[in-house]
Protein backbone atom coordinates (compact mmCIF):
# COMPACT_ATOMS: atom_id res chain seq x y z
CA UNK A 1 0.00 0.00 0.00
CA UNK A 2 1.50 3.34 -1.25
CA UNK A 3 1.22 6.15 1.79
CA UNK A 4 2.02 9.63 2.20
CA UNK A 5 4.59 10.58 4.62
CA UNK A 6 4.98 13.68 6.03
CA UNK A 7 8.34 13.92 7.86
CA UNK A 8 10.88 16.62 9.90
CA UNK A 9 13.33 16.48 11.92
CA UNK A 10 11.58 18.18 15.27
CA UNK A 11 7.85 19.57 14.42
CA UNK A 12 6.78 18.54 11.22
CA UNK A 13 5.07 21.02 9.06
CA UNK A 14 3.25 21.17 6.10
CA UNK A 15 2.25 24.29 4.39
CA UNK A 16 -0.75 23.97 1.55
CA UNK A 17 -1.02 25.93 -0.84
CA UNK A 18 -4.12 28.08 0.66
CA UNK A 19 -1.72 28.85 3.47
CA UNK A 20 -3.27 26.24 6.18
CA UNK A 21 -0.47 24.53 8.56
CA UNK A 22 -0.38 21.09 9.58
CA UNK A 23 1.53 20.34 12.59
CA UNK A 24 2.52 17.63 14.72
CA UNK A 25 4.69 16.96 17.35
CA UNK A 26 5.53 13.39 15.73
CA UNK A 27 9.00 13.01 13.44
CA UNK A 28 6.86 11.26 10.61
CA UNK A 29 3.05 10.66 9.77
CA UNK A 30 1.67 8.29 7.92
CA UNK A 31 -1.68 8.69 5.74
CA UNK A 32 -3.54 5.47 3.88
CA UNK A 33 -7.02 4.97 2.56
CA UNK A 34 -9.15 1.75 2.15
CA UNK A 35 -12.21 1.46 0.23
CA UNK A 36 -14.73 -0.77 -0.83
CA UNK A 37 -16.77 0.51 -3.92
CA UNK A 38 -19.35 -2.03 -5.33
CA UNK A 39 -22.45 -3.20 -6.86
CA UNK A 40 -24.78 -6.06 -6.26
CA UNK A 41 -28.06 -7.67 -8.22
CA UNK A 42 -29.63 -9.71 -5.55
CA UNK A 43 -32.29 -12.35 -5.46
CA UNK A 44 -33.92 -13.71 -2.12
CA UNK A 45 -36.74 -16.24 -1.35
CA UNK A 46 -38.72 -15.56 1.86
CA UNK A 47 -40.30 -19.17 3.42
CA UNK A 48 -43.73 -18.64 2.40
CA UNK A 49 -42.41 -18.79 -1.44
CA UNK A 50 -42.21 -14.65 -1.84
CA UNK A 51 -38.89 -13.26 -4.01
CA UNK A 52 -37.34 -9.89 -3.76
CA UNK A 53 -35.24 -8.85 -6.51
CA UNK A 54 -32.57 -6.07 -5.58
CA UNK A 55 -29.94 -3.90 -7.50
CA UNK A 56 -27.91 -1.31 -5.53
CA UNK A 57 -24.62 0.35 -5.61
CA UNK A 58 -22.61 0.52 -2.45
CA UNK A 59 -20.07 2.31 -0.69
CA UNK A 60 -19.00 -0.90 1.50
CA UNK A 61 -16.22 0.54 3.54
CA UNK A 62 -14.63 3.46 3.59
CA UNK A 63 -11.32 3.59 5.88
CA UNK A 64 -9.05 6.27 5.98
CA UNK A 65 -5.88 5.97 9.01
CA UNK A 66 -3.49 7.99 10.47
CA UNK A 67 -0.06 6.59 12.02
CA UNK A 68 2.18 8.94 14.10
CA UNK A 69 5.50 7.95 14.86
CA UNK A 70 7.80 8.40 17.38
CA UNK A 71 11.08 9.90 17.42
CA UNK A 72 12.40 8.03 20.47
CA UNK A 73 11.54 4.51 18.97
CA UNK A 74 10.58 4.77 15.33
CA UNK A 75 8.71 1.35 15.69
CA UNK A 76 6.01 2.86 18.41
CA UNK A 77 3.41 4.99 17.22
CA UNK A 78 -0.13 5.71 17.44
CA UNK A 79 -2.95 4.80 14.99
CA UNK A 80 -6.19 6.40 14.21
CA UNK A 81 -8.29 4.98 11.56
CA UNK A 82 -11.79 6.66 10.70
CA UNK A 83 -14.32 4.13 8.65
CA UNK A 84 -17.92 4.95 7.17
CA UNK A 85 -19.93 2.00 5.99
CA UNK A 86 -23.29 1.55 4.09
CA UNK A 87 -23.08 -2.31 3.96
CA UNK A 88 -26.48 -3.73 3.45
CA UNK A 89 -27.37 -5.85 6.75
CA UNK A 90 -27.38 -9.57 5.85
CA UNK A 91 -30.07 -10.73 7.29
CA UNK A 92 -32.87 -8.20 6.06
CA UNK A 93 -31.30 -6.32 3.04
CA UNK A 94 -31.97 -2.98 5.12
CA UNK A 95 -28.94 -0.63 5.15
CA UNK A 96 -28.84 -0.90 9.71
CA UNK A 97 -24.88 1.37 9.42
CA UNK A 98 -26.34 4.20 8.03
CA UNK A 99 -28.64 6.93 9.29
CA UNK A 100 -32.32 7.80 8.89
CA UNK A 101 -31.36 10.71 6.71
CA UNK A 102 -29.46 8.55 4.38
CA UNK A 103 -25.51 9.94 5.57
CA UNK A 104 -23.22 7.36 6.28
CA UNK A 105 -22.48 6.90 9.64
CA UNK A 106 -18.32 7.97 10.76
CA UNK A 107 -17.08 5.86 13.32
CA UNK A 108 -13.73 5.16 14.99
CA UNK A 109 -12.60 1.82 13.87
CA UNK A 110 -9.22 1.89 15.84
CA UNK A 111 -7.23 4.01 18.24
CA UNK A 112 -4.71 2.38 19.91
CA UNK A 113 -0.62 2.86 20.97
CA UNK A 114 1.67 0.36 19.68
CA UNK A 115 4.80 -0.51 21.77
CA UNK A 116 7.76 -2.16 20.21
CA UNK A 117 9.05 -4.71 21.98
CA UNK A 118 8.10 -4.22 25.20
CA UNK A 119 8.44 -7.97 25.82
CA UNK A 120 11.38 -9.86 24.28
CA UNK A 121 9.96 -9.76 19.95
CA UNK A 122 6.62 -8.91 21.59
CA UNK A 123 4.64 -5.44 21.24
CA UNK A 124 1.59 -4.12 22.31
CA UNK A 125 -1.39 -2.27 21.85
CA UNK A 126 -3.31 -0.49 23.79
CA UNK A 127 -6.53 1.16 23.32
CA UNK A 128 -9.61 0.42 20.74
CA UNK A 129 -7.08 -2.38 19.08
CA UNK A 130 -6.79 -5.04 16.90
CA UNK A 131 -8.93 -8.63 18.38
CA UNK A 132 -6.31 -11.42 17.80
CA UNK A 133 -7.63 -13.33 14.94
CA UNK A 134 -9.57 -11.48 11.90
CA UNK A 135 -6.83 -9.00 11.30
CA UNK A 136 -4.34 -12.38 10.88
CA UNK A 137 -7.02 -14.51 8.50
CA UNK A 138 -7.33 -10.86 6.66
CA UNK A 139 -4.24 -11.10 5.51
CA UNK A 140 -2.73 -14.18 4.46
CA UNK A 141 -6.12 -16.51 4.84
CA UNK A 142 -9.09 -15.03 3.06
CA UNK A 143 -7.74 -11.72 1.27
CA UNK A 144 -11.03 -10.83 0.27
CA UNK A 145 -12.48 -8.61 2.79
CA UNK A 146 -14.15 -6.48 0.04
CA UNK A 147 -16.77 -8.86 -0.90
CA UNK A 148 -17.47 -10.93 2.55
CA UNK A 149 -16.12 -10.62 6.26
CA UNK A 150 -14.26 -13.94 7.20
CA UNK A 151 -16.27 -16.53 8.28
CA UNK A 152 -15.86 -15.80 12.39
CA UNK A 153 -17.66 -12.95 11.73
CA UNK A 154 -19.59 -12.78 9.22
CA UNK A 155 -23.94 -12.83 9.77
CA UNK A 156 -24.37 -15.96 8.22
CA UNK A 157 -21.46 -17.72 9.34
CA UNK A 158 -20.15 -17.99 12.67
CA UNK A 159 -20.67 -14.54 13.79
CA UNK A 160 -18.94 -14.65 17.04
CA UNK A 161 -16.99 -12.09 17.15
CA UNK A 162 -15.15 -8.82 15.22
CA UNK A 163 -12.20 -7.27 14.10
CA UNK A 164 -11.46 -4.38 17.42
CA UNK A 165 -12.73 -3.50 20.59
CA UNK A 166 -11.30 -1.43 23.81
CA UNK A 167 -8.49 -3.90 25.69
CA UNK A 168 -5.19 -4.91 24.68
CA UNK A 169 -3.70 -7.08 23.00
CA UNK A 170 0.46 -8.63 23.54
CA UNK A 171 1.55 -9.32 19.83
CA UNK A 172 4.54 -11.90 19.32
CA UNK A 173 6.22 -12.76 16.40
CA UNK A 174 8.91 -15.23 16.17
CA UNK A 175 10.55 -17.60 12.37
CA UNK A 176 8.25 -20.47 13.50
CA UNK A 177 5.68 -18.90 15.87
CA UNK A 178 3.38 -15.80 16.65
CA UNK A 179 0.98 -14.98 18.58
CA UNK A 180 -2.10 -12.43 19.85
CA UNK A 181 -3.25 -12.76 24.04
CA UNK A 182 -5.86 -10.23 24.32
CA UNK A 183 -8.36 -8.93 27.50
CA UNK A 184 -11.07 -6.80 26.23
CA UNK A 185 -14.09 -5.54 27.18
CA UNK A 186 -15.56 -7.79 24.56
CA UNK A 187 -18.72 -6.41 22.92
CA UNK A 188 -16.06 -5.21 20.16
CA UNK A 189 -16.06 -1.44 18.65
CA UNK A 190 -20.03 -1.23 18.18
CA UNK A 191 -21.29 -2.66 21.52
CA UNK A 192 -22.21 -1.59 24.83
CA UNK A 193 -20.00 -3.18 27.69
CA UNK A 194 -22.64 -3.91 30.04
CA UNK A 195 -23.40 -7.40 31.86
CA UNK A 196 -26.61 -8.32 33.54
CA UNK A 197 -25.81 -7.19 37.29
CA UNK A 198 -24.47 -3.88 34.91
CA UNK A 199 -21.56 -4.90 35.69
CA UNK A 200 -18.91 -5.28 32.44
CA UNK A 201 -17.09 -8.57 32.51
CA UNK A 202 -13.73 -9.16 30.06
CA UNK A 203 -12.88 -11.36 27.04
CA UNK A 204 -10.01 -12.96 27.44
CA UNK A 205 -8.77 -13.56 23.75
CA UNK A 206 -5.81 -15.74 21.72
CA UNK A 207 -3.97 -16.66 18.81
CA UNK A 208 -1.75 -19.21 18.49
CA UNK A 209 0.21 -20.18 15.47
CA UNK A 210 2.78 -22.26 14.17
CA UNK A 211 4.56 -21.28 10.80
CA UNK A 212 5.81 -24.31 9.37
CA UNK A 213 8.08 -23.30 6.75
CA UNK A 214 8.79 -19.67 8.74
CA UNK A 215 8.84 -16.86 8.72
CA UNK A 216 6.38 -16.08 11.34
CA UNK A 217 8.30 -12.34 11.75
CA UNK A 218 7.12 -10.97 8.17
CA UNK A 219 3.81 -9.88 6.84
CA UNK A 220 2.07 -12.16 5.00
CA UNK A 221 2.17 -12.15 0.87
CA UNK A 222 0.68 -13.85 -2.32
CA UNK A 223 4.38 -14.44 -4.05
CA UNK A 224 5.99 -16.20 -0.97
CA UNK A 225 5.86 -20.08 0.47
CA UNK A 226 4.09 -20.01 3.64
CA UNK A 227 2.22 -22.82 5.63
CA UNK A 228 0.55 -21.80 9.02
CA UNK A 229 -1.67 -23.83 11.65
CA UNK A 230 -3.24 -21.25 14.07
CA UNK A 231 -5.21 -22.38 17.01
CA UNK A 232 -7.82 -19.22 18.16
CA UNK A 233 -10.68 -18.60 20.26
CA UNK A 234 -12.41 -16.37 23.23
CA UNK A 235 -13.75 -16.64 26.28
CA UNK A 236 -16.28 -13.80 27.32
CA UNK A 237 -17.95 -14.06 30.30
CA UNK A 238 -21.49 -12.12 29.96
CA UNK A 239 -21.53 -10.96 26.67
CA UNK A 240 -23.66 -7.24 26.36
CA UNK A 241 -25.85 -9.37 29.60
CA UNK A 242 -26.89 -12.24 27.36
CA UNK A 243 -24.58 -15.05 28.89
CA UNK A 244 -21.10 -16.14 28.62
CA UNK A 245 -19.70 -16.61 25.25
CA UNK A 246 -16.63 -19.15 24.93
CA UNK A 247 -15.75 -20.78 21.36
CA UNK A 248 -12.46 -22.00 20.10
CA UNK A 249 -10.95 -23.09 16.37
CA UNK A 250 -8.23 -24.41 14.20
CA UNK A 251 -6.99 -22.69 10.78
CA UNK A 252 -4.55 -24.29 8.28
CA UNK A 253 -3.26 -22.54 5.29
CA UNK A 254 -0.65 -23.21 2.75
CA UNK A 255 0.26 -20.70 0.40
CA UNK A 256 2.56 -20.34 -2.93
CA UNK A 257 2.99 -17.78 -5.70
CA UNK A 258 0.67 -20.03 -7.57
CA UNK A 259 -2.27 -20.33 -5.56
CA UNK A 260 -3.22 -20.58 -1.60
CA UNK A 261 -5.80 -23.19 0.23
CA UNK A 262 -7.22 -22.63 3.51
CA UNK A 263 -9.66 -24.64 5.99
CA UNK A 264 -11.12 -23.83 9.36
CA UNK A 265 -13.07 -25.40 11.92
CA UNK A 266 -14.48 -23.83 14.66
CA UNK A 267 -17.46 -24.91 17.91
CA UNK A 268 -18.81 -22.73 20.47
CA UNK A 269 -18.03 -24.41 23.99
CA UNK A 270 -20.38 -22.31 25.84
CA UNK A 271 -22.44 -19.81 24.21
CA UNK A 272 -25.91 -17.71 24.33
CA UNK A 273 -28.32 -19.11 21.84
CA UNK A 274 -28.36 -17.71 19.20
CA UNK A 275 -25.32 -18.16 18.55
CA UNK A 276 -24.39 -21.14 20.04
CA UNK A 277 -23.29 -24.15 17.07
CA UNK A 278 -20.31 -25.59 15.27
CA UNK A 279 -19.20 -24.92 11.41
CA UNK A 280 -16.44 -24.98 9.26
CA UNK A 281 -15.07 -22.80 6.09
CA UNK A 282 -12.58 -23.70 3.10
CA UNK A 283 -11.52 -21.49 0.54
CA UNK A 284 -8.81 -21.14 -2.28
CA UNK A 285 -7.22 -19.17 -5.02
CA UNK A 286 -5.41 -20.21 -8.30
CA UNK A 287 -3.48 -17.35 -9.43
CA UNK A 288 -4.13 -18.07 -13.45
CA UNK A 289 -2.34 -15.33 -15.09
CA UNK A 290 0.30 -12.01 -13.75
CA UNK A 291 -3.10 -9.85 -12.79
CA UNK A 292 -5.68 -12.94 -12.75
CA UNK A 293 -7.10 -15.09 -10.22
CA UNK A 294 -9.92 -17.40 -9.54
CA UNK A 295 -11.42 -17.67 -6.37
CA UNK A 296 -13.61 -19.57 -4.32
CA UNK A 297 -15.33 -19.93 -0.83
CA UNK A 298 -17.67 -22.39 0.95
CA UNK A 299 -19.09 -21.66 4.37
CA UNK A 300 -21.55 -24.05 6.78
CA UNK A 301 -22.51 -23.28 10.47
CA UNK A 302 -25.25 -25.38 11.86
CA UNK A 303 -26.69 -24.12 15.08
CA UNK A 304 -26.58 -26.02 18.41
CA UNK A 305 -30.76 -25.01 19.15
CA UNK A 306 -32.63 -26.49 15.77
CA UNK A 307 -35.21 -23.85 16.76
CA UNK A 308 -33.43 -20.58 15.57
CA UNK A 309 -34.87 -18.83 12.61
CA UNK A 310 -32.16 -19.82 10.05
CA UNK A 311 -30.49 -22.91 12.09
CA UNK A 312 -28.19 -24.72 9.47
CA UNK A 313 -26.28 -21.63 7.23
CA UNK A 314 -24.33 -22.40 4.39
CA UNK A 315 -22.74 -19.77 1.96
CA UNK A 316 -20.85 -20.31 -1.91
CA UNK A 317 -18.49 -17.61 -3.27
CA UNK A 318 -16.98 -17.93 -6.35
CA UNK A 319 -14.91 -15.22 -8.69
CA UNK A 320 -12.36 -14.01 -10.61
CA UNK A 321 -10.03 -11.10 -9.88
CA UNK A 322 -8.01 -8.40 -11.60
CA UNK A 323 -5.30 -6.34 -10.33
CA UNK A 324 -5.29 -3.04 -12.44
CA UNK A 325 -2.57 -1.66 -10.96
CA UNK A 326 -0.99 -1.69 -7.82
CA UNK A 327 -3.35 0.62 -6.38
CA UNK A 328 -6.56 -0.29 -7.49
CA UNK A 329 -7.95 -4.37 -7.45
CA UNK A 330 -11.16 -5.42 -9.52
CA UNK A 331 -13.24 -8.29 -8.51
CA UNK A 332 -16.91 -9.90 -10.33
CA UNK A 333 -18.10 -12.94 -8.03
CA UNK A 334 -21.35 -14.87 -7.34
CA UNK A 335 -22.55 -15.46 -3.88
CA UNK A 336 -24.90 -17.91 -2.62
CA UNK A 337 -26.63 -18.13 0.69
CA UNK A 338 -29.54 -21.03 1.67
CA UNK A 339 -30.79 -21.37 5.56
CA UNK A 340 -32.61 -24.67 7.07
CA UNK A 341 -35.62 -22.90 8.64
CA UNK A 342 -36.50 -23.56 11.99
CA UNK A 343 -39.18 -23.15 14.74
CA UNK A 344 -39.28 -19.52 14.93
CA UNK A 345 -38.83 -18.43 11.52
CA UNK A 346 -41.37 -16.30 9.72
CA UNK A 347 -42.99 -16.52 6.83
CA UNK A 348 -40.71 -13.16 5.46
CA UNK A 349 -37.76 -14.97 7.12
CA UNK A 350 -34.96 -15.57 3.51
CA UNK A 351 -34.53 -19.54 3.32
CA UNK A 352 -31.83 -18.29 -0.42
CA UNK A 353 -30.49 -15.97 -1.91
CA UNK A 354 -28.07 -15.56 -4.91
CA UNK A 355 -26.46 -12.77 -5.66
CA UNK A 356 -23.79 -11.44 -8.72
CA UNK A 357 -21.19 -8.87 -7.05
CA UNK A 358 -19.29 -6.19 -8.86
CA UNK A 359 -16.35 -4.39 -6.68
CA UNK A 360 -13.68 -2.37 -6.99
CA UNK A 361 -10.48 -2.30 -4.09
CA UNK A 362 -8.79 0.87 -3.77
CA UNK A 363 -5.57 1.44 -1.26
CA UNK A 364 -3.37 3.98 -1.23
């Protein structure tokens, strides 16, 4: 990702060209941008037999992130990052991020302080920070944010969890192993941290993983030999006052320049109901040409209490991708969703859907 640094010895100033001065305290700032520009023709079918057929252009995500570094240590900084979001809500195609006047909604994805080595090859951070796990599968396991969340999170997957919340979180990296320990409030970076005595209880929160061929020190990337088994998982005792939330998983992945193949499996161990269930996730990519790729995803989750509205979720994603440039990534992919209905479902309650996705990945 190509960033703009702004950089001086002392106080670093910048001076525009309508006169306006930037300042900051910090040697060097960083400034990157994220986004998530797309366009979906949808098709659902409600239980009693009714289809809704729905075209829309989105503005998925939108993140924009500030890193100020410090002169003592130029490996600890502070990060801001800023995100507005009009994802459509997966469960009832109704756009729940964004305001009743039709604005996006702002909101503060991260803001944490990151500590080099505060530990021996261990940092920190500290503040609204990174959970241990989605950031890791983000980048290296399922590279395709753009078009669906991983399956941990994601509304028809697992959906136990997200990608920050207010804690922190000891980061090691090693050749042949890293890891995340994390204690957070754990209602993550849109949730209220309230238990049912009103009293907030922690999330205790890991990562484990082994990197079989190394190097467990480096980011990451497409044209390198990598092979990783993580072992992840939470414990959250009263989560937002509905009951304790404990699950646990394994990951594999093997990657090469060539293509990458990943497989998950994950159970909830104690959990609230409606989330409470077991599932697993594979998905690949076969890197066909310099700027082409073919990929593909399959999701299930079947839920522990056959009596939940949608109680056995499964989920197809298949594509192709094409890097324009280094800046700029297009992907076209079809996504299918079906749901084993149970007790309490509705007649409007979606048992499929299929939909054809158009999107466009920007970072600078």
């Amino acid at each position: 990702m190509k960033k703009v640094i702004l950089s001086a010895i002392a106080v670093s100033t910048l001076v525009m060209a309508d006169g306006v001065e930037i300042k900051s305290k910090a040697p060097v700032i960083e400034f990157s941008g994220t986004h998530y520009l797309g366009f979906v023709n949808k098709s659902s079918e409600a239980k009693d037999g009714t289809t809704t057929d729905t075209n829309y252009f989105e503005g998925r995500r939108n993140y924009l992130q500030a890193k100020a570094f410090f002169k003592e240590n130029p490996k600890d900084y502070i990060r801001v990052t800023m995100d507005t979001t009009s994802e459509k809500d997966a469960k009832h195609g109704t756009e729940t991020s964004q305001s009743k006047t039709g604005y996006q909604d702002v909101i503060l994805k991260y803001a944490y302080l990151y500590l080099d080595d505060v530990l021996p090859s261990t940092g920190v951070e500290l503040g609204q920070a990174h959970r241990p796990w989605i950031d890791y599968e983000e980048h290296g396991g399922w590279n395709y944010r753009s078009i669906s969340k991983v399956f941990v999170e994601d509304d028809n997957g697992a959906h136990l969890t997200n990608s920050a919340d207010v804690g922190v979180n000891f980061k090691t990296k090693t050749p042949y192993f890293s890891s995340e320990l994390g204690l957070f409030n754990g209602e993550g970076y849109h949730g209220t941290p309230t238990g049912t005595d009103g009293e907030n209880k922690l999330s205790a929160e890991w990562r484990l993983t082994g990197h079989i061929l190394g190097t467990g020190k480096d980011k990451a990337k497409s044209d390198k030999q990598y092979a990783n088994i993580s072992y992840f998982g939470q414990k959250n005792e009263d989560k937002s006052g509905k009951g304790d939330l404990n699950w646990h998983g394994v990951h594999a992945v093997y990657n090469q320049p060539e293509f990458l193949l990943s497989a998950q499996y994950i159970e909830t161990q104690k959990a609230i109901v409606d989330v409470a269930g077991e599932g697993y996730s594979v998905n690949a990519e076969a890197r066909i040409a310099p700027k082409l790729a073919l990929i593909g995803r399959y999701d299930n989750y079947k839920m522990a209490d056959a009596t939940q509205a949608q109680n056995d979720k499964t989920r197809t994603i298949a594509g192709v991708t094409y890097d324009y440039n280094k800046n700029v990534k297009f992907i076209a992919n079809y996504q299918g969703e079906e749901f084993e209905l149970g007790g309490s479902s509705k007649a409007s309650t979606v048992k499929s859907s299929d939909a054809m996705m158009l999107t466009a990945e920007v970072k600078w």
